[in-house]
C-alpha atoms as a PDB file:
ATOM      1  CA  UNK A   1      25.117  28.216  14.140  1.00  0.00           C
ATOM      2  CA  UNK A   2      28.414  26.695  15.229  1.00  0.00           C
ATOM      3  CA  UNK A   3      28.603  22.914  14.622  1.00  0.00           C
ATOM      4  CA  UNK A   4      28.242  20.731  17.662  1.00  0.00           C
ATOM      5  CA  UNK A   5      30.341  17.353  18.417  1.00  0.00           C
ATOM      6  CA  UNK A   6      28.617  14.386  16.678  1.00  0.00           C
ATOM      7  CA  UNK A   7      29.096  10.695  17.364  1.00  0.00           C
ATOM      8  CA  UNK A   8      27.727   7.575  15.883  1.00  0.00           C
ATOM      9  CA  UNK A   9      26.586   4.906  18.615  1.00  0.00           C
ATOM     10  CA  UNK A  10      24.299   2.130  18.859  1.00  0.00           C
ATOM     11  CA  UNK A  11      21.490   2.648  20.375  1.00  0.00           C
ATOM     12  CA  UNK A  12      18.547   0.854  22.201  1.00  0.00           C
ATOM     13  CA  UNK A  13      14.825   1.092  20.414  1.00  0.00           C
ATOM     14  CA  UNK A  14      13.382   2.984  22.702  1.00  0.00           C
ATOM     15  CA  UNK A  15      15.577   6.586  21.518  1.00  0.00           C
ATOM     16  CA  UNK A  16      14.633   6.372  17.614  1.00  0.00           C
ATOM     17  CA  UNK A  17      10.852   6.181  18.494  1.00  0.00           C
ATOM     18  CA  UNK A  18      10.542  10.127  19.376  1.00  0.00           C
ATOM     19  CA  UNK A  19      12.538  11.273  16.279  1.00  0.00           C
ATOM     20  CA  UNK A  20      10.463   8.615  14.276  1.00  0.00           C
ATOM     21  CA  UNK A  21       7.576  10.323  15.222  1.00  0.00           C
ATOM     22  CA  UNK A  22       8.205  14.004  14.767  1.00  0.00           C
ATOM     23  CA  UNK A  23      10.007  12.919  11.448  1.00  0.00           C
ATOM     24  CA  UNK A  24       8.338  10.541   9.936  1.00  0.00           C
ATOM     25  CA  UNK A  25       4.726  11.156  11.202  1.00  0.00           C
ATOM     26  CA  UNK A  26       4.678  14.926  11.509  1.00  0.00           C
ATOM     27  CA  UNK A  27       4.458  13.706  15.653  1.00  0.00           C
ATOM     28  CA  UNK A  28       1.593  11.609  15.128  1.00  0.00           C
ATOM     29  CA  UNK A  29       0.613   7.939  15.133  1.00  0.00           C
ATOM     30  CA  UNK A  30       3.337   7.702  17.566  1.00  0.00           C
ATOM     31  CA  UNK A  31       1.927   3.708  17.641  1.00  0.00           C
ATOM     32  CA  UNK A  32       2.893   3.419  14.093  1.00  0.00           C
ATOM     33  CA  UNK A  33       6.697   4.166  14.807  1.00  0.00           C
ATOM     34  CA  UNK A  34       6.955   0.819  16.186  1.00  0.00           C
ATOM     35  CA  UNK A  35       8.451  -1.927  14.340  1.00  0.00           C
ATOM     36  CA  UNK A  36       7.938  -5.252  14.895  1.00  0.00           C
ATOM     37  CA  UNK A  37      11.886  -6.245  13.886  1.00  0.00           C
ATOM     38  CA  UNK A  38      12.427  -3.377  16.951  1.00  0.00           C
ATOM     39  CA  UNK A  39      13.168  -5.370  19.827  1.00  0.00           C
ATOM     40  CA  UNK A  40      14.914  -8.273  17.518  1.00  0.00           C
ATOM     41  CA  UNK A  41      18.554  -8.813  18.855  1.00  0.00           C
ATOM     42  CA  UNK A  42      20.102  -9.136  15.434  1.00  0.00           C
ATOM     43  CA  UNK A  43      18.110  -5.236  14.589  1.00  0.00           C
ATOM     44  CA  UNK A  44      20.521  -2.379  14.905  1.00  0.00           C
ATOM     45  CA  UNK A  45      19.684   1.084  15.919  1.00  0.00           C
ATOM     46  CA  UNK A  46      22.063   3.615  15.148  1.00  0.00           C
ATOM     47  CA  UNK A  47      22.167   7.420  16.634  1.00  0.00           C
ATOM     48  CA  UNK A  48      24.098  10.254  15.781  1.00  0.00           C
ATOM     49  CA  UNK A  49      24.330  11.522  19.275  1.00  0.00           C
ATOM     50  CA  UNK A  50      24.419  15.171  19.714  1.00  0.00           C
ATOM     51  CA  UNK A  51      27.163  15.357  22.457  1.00  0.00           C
ATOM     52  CA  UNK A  52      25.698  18.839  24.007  1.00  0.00           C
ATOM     53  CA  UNK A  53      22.382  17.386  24.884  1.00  0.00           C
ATOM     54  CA  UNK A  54      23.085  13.583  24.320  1.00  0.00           C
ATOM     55  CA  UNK A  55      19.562  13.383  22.156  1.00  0.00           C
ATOM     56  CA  UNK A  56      19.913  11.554  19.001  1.00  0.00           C
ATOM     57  CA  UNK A  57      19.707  14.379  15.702  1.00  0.00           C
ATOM     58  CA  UNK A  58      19.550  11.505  12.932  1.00  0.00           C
ATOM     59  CA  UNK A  59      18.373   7.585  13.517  1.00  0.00           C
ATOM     60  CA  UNK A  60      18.350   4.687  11.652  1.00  0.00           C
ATOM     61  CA  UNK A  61      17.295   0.980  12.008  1.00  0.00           C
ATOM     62  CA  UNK A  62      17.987  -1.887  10.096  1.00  0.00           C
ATOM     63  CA  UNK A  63      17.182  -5.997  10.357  1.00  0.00           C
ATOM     64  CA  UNK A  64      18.336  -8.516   8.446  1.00  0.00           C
ATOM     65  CA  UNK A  65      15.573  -9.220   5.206  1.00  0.00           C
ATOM     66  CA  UNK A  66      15.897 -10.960   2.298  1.00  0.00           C
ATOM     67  CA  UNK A  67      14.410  -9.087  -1.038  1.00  0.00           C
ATOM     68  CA  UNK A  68      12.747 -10.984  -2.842  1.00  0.00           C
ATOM     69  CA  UNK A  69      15.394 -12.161  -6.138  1.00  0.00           C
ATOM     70  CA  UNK A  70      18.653 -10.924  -4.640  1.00  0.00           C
ATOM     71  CA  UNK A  71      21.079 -13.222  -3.433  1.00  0.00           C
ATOM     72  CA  UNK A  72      23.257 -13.336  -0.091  1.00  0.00           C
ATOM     73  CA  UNK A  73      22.810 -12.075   3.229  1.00  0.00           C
ATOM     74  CA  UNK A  74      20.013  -8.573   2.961  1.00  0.00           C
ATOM     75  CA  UNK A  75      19.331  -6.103   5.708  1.00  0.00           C
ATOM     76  CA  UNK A  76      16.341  -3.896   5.286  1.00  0.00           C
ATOM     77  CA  UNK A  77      17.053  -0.193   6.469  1.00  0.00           C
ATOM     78  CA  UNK A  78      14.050   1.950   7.876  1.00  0.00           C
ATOM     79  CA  UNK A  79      13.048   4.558   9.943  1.00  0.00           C
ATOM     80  CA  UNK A  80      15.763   6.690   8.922  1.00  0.00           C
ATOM     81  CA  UNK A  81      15.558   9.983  10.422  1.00  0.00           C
ATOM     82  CA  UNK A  82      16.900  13.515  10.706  1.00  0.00           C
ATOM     83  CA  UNK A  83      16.091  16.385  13.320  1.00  0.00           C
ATOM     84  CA  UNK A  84      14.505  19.173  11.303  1.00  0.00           C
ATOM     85  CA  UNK A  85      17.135  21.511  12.982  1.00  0.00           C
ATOM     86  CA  UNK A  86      19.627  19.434  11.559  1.00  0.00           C
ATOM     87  CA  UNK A  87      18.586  18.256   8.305  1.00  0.00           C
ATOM     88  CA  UNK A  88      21.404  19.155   5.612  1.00  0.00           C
ATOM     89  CA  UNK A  89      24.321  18.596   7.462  1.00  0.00           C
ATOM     90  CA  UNK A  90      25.468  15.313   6.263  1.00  0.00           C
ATOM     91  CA  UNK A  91      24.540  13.070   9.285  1.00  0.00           C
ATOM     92  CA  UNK A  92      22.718  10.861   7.600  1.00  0.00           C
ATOM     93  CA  UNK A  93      24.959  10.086   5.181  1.00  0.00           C
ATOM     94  CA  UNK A  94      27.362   9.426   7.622  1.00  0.00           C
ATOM     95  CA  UNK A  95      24.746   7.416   9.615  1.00  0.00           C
ATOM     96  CA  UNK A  96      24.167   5.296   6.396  1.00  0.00           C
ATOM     97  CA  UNK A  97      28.033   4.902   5.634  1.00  0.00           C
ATOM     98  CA  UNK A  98      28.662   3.767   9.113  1.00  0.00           C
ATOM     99  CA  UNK A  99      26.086   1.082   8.632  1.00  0.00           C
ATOM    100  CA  UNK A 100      27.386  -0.031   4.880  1.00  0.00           C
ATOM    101  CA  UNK A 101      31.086  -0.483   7.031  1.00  0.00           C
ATOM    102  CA  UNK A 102      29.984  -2.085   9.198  1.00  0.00           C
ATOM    103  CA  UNK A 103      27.186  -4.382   7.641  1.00  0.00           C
ATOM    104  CA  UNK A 104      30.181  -5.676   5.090  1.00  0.00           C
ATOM    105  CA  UNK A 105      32.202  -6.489   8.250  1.00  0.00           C
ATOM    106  CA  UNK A 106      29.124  -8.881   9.263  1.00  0.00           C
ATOM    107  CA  UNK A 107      29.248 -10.467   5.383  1.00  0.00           C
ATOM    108  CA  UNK A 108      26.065  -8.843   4.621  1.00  0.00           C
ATOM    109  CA  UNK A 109      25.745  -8.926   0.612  1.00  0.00           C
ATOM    110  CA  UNK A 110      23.498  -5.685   0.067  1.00  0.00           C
ATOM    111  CA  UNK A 111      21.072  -3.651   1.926  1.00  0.00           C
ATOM    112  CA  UNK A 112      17.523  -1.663   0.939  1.00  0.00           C
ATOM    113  CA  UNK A 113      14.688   0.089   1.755  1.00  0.00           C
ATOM    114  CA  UNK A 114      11.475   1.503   0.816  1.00  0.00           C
ATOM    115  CA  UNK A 115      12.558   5.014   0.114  1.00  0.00           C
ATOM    116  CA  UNK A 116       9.977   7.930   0.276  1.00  0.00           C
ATOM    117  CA  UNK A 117       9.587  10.190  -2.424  1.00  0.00           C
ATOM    118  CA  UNK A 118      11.500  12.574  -1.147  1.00  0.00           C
ATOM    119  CA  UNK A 119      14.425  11.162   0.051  1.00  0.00           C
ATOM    120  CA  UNK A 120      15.160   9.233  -3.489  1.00  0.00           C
ATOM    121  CA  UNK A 121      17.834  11.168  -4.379  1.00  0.00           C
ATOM    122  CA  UNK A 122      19.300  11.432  -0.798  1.00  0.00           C
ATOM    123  CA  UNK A 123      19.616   7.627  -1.631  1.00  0.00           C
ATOM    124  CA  UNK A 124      20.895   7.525  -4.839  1.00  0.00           C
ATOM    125  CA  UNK A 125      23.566   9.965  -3.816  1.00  0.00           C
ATOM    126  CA  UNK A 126      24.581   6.858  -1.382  1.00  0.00           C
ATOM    127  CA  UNK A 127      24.642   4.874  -4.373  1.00  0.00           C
ATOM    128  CA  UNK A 128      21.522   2.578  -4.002  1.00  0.00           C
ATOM    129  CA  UNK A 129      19.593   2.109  -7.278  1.00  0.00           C
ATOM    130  CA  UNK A 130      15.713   1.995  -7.942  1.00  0.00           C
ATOM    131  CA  UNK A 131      14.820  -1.663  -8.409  1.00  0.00           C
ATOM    132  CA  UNK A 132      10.624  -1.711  -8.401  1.00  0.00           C
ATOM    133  CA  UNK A 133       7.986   1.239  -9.819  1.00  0.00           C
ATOM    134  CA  UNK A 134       6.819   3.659  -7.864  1.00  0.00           C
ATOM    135  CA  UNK A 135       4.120   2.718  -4.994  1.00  0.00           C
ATOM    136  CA  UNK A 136       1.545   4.194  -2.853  1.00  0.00           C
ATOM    137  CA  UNK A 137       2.058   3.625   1.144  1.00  0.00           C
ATOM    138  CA  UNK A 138      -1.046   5.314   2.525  1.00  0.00           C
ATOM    139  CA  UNK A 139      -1.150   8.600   4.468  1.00  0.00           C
ATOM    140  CA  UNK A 140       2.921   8.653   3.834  1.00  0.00           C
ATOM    141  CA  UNK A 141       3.084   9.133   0.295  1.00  0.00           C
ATOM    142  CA  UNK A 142       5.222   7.355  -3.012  1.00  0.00           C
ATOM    143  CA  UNK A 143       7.800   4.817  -2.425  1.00  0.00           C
ATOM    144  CA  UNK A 144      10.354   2.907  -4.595  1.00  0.00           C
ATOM    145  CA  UNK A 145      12.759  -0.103  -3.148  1.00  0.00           C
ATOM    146  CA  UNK A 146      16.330   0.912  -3.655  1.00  0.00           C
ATOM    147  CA  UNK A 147      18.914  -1.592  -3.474  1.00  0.00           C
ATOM    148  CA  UNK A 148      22.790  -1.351  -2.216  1.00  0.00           C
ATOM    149  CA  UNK A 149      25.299  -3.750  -2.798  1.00  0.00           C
ATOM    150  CA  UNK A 150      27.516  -4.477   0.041  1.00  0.00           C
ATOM    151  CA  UNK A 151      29.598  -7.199  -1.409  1.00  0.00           C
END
């Protein structure tokens, strides 16, 4: 499959919710793909936008959240999703690079999340570290808060 032309824009709430879905909740509970920190003005939603079809392949949001013990400015990252079709490829780790860049532009000190299971070592690869135990979110599966410094 030849590679198609990808670029990284931000985007409005309403395009991560369908990728949310079939990611995230096997295209279910579409109702529980909505954030409250969504329609925030200081929330960022970033695509990698497929420039074939101009559909997002890989999403991410993020909102500024203090962790509890960690100093400085925190943004929380969730919702981070990739197309099946495209998983693999490296756009989310572009997608979360982008957002490091640019988050240490706005003088934000680290960033984190509430990392599934599955994607831990997806994160770690990023460089975030584990900094809680393992947890149960229900119907989704194990969790652990990884941490990124910024600055």
């Amino acid at each position: 499959m030849q590679q198609q032309d990808m670029t990284i824009k931000f985007i409005p709430p309403a395009e991560v919710l369908p990728l949310r879905s079939l990611v995230l909740r096997n295209g279910k509970l579409y109702g529980l793909c909505v954030f409250k920190e969504d329609e925030r003005p200081d929330t960022i939603h970033l695509g990698m936008i497929d420039e074939g079809d101009n559909e997002p392949k890989c999403i991410l949001t993020a909102f500024p959240q203090k962790k509890d013990g960690y100093e400085g400015i925190g943004y929380q990252l969730r919702g981070m999703a990739t197309h099946p079709d495209f998983q693999g490829r490296g756009l989310g780790n572009q997608l979360v690079n982008f957002l490091a860049v640019y988050l240490k532009g706005q003088q934000v000190s680290y960033l984190w999340c509430n990392a599934r299971e599955i994607a831990f070592r997806f994160y770690q690869n990023l460089g975030f570290e584990f900094v809680s135990d393992e947890f149960e979110v229900p119907e989704i599966g194990l969790h652990r808060v990884m941490y990124l410094r910024l600055r």
